[in-house]
PDB file of N, CA and C in Angstrom:
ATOM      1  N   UNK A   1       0.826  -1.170   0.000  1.00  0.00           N
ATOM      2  CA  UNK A   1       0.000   0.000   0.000  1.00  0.00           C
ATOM      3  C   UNK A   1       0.884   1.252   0.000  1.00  0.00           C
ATOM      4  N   UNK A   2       0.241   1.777  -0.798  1.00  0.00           N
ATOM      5  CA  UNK A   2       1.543   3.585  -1.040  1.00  0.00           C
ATOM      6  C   UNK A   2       0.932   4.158   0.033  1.00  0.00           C
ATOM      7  N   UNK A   3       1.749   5.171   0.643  1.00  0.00           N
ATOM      8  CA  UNK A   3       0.865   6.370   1.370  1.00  0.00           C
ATOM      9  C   UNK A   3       1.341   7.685   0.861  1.00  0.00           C
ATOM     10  N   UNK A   4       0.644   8.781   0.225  1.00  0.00           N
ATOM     11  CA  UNK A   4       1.020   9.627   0.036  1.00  0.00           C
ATOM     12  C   UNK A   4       0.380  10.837   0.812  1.00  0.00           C
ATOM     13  N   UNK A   5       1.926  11.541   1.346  1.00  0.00           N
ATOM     14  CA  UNK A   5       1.627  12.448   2.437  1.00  0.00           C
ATOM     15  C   UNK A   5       1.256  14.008   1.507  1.00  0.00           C
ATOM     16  N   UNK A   6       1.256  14.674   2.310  1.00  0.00           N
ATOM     17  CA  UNK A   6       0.565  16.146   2.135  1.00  0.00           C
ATOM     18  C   UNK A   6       1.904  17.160   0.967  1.00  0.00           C
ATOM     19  N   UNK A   7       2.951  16.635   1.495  1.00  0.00           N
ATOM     20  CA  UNK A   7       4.035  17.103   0.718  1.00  0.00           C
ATOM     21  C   UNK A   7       4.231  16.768  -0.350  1.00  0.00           C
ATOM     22  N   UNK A   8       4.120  15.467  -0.961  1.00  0.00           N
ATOM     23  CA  UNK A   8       3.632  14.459  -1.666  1.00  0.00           C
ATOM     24  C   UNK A   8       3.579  14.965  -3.054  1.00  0.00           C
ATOM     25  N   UNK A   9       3.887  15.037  -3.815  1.00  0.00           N
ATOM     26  CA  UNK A   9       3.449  15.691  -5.840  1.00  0.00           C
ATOM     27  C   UNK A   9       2.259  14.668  -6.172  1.00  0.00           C
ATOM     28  N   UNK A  10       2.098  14.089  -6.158  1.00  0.00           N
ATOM     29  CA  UNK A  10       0.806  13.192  -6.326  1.00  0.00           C
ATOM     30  C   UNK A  10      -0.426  13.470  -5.102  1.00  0.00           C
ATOM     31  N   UNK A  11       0.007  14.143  -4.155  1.00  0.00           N
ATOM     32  CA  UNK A  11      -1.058  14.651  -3.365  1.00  0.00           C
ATOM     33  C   UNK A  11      -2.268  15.537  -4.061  1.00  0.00           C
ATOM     34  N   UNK A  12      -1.979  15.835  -5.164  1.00  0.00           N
ATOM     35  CA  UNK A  12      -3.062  17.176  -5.584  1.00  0.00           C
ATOM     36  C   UNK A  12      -2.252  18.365  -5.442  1.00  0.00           C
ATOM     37  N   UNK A  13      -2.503  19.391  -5.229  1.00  0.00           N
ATOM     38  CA  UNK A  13      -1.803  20.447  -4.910  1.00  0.00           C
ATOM     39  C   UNK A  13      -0.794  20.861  -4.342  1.00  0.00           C
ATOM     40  N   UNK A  14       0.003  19.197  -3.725  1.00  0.00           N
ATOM     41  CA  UNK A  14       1.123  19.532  -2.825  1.00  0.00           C
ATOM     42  C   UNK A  14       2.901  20.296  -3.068  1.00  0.00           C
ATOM     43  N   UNK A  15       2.733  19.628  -4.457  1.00  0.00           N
ATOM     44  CA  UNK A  15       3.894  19.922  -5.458  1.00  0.00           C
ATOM     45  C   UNK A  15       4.149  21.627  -5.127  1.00  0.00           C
ATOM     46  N   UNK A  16       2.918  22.383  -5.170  1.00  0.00           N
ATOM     47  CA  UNK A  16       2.944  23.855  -5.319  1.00  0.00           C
ATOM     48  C   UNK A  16       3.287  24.212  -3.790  1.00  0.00           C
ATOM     49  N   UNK A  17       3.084  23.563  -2.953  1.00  0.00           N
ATOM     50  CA  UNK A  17       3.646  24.142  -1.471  1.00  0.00           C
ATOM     51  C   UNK A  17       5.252  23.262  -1.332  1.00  0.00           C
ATOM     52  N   UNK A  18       5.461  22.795  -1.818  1.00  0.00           N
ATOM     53  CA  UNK A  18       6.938  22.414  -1.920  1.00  0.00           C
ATOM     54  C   UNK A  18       8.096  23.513  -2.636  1.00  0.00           C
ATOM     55  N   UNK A  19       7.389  23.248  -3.540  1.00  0.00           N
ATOM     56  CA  UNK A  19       8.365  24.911  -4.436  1.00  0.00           C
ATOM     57  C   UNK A  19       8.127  25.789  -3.863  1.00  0.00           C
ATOM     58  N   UNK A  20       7.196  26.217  -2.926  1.00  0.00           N
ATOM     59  CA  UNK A  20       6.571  27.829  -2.411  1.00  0.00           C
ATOM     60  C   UNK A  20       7.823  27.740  -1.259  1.00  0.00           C
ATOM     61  N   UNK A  21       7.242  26.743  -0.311  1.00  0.00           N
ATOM     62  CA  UNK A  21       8.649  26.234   0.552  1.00  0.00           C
ATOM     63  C   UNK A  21      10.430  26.652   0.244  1.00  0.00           C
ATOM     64  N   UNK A  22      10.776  25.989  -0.520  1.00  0.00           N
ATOM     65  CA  UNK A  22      12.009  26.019  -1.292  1.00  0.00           C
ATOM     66  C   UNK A  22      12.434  27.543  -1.514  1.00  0.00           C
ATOM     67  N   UNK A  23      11.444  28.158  -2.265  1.00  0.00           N
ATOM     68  CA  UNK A  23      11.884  29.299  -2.948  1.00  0.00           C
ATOM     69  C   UNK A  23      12.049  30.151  -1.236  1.00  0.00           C
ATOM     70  N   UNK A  24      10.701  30.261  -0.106  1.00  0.00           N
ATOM     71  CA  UNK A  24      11.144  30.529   0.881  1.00  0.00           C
ATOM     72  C   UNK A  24      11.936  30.512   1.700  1.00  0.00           C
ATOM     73  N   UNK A  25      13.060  29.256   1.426  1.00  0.00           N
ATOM     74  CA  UNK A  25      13.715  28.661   2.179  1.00  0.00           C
ATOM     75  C   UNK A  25      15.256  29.700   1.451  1.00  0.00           C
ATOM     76  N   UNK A  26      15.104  29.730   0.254  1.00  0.00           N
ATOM     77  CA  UNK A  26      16.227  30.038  -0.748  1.00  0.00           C
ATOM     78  C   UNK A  26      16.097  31.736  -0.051  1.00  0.00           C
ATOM     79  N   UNK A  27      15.514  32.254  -0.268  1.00  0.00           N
ATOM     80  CA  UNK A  27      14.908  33.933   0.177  1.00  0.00           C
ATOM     81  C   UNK A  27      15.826  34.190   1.387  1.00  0.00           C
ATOM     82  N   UNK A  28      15.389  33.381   2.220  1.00  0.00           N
ATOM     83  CA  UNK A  28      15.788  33.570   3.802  1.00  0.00           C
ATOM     84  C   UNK A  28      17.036  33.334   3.693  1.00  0.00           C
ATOM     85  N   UNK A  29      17.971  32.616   3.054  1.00  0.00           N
ATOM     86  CA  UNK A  29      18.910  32.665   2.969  1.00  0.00           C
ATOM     87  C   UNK A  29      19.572  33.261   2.512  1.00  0.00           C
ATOM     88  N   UNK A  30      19.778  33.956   0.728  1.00  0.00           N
ATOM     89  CA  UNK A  30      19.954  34.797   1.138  1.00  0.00           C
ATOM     90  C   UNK A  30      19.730  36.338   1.474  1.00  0.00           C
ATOM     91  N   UNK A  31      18.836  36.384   2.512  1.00  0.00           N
ATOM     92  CA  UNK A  31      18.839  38.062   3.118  1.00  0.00           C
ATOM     93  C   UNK A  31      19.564  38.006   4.178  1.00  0.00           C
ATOM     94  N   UNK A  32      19.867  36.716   5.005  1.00  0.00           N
ATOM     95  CA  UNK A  32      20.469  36.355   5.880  1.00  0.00           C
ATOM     96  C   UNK A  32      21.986  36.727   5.431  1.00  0.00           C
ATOM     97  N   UNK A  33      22.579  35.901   4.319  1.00  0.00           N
ATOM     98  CA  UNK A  33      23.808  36.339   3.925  1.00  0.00           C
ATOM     99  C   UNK A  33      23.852  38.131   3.530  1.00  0.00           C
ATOM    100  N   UNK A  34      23.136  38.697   2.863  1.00  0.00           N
ATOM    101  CA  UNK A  34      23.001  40.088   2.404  1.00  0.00           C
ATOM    102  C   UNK A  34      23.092  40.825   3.751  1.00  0.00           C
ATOM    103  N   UNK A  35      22.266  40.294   5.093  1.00  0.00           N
ATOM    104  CA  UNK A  35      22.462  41.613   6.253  1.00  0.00           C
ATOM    105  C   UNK A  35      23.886  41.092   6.909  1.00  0.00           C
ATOM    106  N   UNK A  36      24.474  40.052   6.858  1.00  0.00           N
ATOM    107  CA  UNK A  36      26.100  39.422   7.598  1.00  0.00           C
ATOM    108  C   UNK A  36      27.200  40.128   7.080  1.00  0.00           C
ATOM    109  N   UNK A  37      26.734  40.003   5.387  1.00  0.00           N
ATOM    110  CA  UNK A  37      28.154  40.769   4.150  1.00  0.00           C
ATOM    111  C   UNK A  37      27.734  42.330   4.342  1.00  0.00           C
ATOM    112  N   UNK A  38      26.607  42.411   4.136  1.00  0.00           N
ATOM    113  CA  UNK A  38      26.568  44.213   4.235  1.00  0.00           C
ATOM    114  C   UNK A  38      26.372  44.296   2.438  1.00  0.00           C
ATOM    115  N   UNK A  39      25.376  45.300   1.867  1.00  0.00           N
ATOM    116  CA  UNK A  39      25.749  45.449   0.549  1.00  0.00           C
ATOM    117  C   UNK A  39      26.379  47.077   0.437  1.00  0.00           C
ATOM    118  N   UNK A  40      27.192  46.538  -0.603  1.00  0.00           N
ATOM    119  CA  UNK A  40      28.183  47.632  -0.706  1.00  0.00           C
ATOM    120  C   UNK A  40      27.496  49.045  -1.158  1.00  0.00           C
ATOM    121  N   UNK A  41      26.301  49.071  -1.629  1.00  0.00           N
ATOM    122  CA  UNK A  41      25.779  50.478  -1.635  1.00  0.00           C
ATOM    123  C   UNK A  41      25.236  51.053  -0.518  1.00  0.00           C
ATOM    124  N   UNK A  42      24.887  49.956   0.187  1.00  0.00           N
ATOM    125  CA  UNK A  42      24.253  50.397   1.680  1.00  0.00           C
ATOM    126  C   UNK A  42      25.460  50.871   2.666  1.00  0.00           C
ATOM    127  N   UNK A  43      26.438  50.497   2.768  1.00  0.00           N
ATOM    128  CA  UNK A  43      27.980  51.505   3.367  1.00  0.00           C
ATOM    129  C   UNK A  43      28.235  52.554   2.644  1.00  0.00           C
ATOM    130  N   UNK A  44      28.369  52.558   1.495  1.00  0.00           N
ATOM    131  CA  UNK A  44      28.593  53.959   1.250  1.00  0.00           C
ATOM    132  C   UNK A  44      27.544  54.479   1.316  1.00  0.00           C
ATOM    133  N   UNK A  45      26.318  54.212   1.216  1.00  0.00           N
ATOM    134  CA  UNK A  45      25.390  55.779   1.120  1.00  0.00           C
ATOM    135  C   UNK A  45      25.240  56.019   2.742  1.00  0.00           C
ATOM    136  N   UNK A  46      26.122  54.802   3.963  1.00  0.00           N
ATOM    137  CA  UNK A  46      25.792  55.240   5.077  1.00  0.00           C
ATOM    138  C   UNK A  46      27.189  56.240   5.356  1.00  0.00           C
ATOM    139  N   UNK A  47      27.874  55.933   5.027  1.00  0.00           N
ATOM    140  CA  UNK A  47      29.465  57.092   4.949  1.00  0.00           C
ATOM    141  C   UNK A  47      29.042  58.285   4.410  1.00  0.00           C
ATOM    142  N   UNK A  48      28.618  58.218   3.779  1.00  0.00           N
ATOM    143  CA  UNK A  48      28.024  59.261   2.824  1.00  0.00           C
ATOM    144  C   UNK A  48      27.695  60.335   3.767  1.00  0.00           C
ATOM    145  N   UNK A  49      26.403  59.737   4.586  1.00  0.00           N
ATOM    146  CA  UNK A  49      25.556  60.117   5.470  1.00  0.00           C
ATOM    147  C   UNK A  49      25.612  61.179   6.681  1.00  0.00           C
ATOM    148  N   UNK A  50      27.161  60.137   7.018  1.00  0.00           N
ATOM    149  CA  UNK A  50      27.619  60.245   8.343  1.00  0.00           C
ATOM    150  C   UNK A  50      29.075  61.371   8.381  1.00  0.00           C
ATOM    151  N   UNK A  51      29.089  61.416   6.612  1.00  0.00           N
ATOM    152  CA  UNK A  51      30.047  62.903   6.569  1.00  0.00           C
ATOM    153  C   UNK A  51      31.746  62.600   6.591  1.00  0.00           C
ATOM    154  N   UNK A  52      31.953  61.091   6.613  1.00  0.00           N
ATOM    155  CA  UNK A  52      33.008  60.315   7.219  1.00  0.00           C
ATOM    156  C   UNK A  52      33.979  60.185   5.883  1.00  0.00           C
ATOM    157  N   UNK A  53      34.836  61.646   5.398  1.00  0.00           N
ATOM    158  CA  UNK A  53      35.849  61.520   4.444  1.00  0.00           C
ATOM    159  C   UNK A  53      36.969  61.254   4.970  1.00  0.00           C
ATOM    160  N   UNK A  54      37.917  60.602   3.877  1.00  0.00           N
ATOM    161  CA  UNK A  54      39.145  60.153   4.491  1.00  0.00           C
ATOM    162  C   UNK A  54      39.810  61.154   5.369  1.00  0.00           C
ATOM    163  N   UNK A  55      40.006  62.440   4.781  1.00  0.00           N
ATOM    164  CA  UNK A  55      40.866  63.399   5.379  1.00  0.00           C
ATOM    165  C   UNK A  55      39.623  63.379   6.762  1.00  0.00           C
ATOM    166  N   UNK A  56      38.757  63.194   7.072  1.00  0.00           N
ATOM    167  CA  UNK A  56      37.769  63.859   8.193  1.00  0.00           C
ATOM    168  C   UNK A  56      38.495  61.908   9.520  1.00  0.00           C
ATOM    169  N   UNK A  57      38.561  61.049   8.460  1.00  0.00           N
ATOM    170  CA  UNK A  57      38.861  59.958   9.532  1.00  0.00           C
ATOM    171  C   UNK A  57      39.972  60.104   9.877  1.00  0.00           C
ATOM    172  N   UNK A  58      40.985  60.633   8.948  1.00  0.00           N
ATOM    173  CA  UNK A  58      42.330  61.129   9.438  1.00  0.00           C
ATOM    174  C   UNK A  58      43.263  61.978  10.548  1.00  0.00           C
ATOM    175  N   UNK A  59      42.132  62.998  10.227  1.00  0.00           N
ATOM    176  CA  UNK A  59      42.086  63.845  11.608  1.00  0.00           C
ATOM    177  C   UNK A  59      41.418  63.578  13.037  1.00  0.00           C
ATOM    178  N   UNK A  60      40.291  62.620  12.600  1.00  0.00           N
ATOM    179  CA  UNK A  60      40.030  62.169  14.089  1.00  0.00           C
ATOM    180  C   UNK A  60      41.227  61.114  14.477  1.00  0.00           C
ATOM    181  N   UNK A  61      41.623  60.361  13.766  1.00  0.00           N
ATOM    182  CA  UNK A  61      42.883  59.361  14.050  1.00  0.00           C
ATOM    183  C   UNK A  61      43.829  60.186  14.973  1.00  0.00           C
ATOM    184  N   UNK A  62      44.272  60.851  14.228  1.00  0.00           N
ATOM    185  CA  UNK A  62      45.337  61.953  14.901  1.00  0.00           C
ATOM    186  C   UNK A  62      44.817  63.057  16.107  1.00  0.00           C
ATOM    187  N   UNK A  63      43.742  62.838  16.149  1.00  0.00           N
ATOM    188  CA  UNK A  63      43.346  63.857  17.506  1.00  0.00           C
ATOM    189  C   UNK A  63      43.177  62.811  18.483  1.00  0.00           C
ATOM    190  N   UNK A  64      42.699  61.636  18.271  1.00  0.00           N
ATOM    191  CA  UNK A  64      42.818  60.480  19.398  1.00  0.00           C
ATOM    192  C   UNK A  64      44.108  60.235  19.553  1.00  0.00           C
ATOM    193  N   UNK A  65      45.235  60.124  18.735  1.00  0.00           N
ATOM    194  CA  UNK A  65      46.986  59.616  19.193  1.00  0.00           C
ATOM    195  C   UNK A  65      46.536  58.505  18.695  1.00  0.00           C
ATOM    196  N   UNK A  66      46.020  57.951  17.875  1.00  0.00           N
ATOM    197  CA  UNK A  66      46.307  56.892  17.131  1.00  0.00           C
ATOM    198  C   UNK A  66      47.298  56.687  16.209  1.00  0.00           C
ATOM    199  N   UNK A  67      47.966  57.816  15.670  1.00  0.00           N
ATOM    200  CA  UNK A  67      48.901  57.971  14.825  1.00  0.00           C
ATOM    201  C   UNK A  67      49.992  59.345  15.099  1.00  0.00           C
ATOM    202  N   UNK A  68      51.542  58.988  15.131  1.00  0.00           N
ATOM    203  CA  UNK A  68      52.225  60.045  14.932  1.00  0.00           C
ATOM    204  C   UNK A  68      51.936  61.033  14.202  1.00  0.00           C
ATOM    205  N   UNK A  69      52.433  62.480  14.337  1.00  0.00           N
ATOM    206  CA  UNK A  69      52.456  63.481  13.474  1.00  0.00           C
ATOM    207  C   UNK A  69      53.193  63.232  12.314  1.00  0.00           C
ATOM    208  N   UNK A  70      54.259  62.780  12.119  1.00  0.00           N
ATOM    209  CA  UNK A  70      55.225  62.189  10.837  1.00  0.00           C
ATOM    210  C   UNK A  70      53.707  61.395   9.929  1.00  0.00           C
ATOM    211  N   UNK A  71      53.065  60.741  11.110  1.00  0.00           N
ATOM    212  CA  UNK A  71      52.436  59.564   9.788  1.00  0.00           C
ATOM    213  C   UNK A  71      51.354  60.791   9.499  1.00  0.00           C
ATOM    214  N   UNK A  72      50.385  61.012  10.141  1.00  0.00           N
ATOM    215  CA  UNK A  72      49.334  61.666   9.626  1.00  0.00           C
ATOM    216  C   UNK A  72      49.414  62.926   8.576  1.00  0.00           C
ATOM    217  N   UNK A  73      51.059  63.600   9.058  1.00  0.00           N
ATOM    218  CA  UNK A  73      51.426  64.529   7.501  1.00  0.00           C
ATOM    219  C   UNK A  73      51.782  63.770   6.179  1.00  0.00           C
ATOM    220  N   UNK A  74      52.739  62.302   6.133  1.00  0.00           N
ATOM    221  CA  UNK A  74      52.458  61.691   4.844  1.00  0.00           C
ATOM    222  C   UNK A  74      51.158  61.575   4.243  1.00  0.00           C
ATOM    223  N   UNK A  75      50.112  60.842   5.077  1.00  0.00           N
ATOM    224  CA  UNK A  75      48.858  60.428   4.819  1.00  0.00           C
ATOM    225  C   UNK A  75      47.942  61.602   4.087  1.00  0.00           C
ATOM    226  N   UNK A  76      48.310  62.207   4.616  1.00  0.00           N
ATOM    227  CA  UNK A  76      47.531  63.972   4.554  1.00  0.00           C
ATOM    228  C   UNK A  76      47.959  64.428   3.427  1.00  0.00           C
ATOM    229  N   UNK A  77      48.864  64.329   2.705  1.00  0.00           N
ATOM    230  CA  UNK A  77      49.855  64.498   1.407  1.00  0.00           C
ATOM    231  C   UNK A  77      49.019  63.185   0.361  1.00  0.00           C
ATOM    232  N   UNK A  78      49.166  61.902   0.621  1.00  0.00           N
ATOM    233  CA  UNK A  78      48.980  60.960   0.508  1.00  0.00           C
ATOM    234  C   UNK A  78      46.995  61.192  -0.381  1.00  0.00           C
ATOM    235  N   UNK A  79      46.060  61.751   0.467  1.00  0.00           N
ATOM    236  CA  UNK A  79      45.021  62.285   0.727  1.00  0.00           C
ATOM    237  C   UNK A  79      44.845  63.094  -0.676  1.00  0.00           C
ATOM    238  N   UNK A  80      45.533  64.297  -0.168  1.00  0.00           N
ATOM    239  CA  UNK A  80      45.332  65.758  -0.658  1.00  0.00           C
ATOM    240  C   UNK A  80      45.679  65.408  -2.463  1.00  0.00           C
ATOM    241  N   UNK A  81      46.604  64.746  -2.361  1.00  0.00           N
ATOM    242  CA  UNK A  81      46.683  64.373  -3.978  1.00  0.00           C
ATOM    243  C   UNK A  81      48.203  65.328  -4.142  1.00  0.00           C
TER     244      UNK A  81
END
């Protein structure tokens, strides 16, 4: 005796909640990967945002002492073009 369950392609309509499934399953995955990686237009338009140019991260570097004066005047050269 066969038994065919609800998931079943010979169930009648089940075939179509299997693929509905799947494709859901595929979705979630990846938006899951898309919010972990970050998409690359969504960082810059948040830099963008936040006003955060190199020369502007540079100078906060150097006002915290994260970096010598020697380095932050190459960099600054480096920068400026």
């Amino acid at each position: 005796m066969r038994y065919f369950y609800f998931w079943s392609p010979a169930y009648g309509w089940g075939w179509l909640f299997v693929i509905v499934f799947w494709v859901l399953v595929v979705l979630i995955i990846v938006a899951i990967i898309r919010a972990i990686a970050g998409s690359g237009y969504y960082r810059n338009y948040r830099n963008e945002e936040s006003g955060n140019t190199a020369l502007q991260i540079l100078n906060e570097r150097y006002a915290r002492g994260e970096i010598a004066r020697e380095e932050y005047e190459a960099k600054k050269r480096d920068i400026s073009g």
